[in-house]
C-alpha atoms as a PDB file:
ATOM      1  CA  UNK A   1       0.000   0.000   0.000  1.00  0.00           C
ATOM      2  CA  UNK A   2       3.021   2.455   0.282  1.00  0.00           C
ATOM      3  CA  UNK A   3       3.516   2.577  -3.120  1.00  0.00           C
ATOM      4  CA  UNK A   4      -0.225   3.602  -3.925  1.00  0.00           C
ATOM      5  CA  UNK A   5       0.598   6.103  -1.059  1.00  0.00           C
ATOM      6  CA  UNK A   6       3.663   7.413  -2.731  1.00  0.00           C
ATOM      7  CA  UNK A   7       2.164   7.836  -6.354  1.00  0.00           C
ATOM      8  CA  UNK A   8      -0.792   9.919  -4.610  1.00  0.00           C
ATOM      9  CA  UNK A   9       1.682  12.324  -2.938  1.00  0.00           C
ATOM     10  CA  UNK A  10       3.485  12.692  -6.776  1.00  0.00           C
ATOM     11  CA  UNK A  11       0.265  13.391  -8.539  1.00  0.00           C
ATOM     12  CA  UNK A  12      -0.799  15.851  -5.431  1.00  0.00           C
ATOM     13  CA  UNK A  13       2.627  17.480  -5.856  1.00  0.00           C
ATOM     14  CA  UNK A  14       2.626  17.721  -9.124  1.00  0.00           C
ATOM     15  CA  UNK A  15      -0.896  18.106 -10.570  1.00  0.00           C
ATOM     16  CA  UNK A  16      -0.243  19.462 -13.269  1.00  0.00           C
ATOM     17  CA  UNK A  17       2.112  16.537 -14.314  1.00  0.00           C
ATOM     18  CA  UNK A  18      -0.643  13.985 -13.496  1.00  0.00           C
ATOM     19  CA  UNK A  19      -3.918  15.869 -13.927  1.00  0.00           C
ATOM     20  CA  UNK A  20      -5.960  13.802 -16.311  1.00  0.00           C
ATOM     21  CA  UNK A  21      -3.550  10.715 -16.349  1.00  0.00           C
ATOM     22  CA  UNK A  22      -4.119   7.252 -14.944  1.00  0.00           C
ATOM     23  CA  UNK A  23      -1.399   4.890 -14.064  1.00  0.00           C
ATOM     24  CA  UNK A  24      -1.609   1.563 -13.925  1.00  0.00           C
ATOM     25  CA  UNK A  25       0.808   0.416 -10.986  1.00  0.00           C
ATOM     26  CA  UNK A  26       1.725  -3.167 -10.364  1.00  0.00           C
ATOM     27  CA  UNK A  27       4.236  -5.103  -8.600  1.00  0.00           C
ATOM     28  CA  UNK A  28       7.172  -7.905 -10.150  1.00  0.00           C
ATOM     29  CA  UNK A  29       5.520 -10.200 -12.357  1.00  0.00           C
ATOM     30  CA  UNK A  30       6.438 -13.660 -10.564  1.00  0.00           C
ATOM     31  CA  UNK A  31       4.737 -16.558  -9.631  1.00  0.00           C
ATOM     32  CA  UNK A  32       4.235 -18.021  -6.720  1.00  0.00           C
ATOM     33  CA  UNK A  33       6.670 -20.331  -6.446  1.00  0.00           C
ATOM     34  CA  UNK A  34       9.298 -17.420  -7.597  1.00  0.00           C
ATOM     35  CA  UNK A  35       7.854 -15.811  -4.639  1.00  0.00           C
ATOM     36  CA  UNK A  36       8.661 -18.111  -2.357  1.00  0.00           C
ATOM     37  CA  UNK A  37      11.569 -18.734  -3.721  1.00  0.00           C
ATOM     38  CA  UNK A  38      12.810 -15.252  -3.360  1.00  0.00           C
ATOM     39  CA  UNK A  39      11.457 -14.965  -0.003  1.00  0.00           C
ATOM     40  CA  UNK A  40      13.517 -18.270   1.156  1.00  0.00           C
ATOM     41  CA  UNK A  41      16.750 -16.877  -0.220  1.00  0.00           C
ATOM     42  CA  UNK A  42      15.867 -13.935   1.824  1.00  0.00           C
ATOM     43  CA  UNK A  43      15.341 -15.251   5.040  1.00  0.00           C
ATOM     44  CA  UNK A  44      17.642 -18.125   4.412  1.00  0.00           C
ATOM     45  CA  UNK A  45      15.457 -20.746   5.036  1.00  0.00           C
ATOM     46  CA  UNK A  46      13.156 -22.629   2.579  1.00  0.00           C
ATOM     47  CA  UNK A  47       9.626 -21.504   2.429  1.00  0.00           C
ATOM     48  CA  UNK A  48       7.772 -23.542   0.707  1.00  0.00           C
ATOM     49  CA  UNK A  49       4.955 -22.850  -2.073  1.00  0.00           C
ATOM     50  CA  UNK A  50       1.898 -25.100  -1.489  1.00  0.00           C
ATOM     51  CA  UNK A  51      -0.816 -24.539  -4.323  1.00  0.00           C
ATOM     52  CA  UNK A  52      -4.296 -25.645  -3.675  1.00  0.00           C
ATOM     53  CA  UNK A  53      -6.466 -27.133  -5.513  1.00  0.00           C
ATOM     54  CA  UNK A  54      -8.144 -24.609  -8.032  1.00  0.00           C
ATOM     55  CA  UNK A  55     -11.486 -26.654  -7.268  1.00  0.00           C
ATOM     56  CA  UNK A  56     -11.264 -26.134  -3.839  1.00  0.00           C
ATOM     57  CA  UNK A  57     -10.910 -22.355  -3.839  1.00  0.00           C
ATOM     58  CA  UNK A  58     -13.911 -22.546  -6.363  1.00  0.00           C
ATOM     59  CA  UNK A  59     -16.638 -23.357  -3.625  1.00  0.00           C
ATOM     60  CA  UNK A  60     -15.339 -20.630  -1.579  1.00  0.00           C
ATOM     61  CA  UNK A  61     -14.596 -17.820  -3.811  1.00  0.00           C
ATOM     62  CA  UNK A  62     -14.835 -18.125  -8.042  1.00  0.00           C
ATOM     63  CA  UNK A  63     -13.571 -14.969  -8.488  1.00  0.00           C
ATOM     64  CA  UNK A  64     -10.631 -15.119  -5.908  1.00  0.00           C
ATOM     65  CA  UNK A  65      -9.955 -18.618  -7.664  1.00  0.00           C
ATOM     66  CA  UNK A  66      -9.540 -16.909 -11.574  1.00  0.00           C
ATOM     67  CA  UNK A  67      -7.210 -14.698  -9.934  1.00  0.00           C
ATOM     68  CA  UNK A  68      -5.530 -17.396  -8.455  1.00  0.00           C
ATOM     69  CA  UNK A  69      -5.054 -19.179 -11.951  1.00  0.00           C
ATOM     70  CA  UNK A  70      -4.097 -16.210 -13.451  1.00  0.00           C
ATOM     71  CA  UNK A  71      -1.364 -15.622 -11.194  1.00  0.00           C
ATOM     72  CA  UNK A  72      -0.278 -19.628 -11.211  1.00  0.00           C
ATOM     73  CA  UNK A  73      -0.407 -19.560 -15.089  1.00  0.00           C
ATOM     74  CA  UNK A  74       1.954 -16.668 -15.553  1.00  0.00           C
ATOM     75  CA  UNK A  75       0.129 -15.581 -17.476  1.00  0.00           C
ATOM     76  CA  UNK A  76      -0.220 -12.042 -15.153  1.00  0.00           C
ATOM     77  CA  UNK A  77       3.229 -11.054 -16.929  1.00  0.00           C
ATOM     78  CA  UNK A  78       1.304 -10.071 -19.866  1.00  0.00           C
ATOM     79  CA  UNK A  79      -0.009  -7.152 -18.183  1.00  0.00           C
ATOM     80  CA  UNK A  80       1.150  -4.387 -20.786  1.00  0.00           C
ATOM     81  CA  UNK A  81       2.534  -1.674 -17.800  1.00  0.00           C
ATOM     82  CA  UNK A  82       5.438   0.900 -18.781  1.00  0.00           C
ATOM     83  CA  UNK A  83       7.284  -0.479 -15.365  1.00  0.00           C
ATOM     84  CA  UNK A  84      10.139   1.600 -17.006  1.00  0.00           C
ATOM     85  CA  UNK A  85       7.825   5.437 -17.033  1.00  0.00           C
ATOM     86  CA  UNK A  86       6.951   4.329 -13.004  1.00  0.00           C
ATOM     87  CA  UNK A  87      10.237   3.999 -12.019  1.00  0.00           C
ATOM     88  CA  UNK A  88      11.393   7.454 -13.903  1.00  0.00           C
ATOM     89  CA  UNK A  89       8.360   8.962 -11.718  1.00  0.00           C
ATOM     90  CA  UNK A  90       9.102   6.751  -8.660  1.00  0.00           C
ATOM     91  CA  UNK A  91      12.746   5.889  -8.499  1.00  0.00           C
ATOM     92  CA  UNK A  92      12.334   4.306  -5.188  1.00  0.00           C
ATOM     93  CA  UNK A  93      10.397   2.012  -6.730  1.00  0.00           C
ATOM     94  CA  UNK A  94      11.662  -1.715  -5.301  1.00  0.00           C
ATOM     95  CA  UNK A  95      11.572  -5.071  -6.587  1.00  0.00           C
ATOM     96  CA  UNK A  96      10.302  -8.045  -4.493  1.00  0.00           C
ATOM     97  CA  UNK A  97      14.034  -8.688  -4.092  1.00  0.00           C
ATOM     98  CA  UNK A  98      14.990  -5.438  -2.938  1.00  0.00           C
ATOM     99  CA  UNK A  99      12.296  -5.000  -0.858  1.00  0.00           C
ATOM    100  CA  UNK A 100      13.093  -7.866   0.867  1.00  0.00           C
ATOM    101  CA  UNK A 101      16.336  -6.773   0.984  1.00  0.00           C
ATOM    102  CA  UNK A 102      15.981  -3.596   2.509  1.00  0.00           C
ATOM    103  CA  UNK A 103      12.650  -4.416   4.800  1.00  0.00           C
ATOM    104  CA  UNK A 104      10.752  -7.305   3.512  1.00  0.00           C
ATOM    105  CA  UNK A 105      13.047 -10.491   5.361  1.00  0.00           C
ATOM    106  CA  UNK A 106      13.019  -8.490   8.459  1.00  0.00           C
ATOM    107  CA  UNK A 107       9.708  -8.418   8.511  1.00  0.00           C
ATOM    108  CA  UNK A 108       8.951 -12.184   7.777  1.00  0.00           C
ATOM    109  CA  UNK A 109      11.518 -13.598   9.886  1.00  0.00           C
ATOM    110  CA  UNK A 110       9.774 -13.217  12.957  1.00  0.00           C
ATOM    111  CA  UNK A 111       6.522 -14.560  11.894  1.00  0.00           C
ATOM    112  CA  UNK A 112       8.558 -17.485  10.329  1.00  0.00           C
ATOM    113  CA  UNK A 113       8.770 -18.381  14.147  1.00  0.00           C
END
């Protein structure tokens, strides 16, 4: 949510940059299991990616389970988004890496028990 935070403060800084203008923002196209895999070389312990059954999320939530196939698929990293044109706007914009990195492990560690 920071980053929606920081992109507000930009346009409200500089309206006349942004008046009129949507961005799209999104975050590293990975999959889950690149996820996790990032995360476990972060906290340097394996964290494990555990994918449930696509009919299973369908009886609770059909909508929540497209998005979950979507995501799964890869198919999410055909999003068209000029990632380049946010990060000339935002240059503290962070990958999952360096956000784990900088805050992200630190954070997870202690919930990792």
């Amino acid at each position: 949510m920071a980053i929606i935070g920081a992109f507000a403060a930009l346009a409200l800084a500089r309206p006349g940059e942004f008046r009129g203008r949507t961005l799209e923002l999104v975050g590293d196209a990975l999959t889950p299991p690149e996820v996790a895999a990032e995360m476990s070389a972060a906290v340097g312990r394996p964290i494990p990616y555990l994918q449930r059954p696509i009919e299973e999320l369908r009886r609770i939530n059909e909508r929540f389970a497209r998005g979950y196939e979507l995501i799964n698929s890869g198919a999410i990293s055909d999003i068209d988004v000029d990632v380049a044109e946010l990060r000339r706007l935002h240059p503290g914009l962070m990958t999952l890496r360096d956000w784990l990195k900088h805050r992200g492990a630190q954070l997870l560690r202690p919930l990792l028990g």
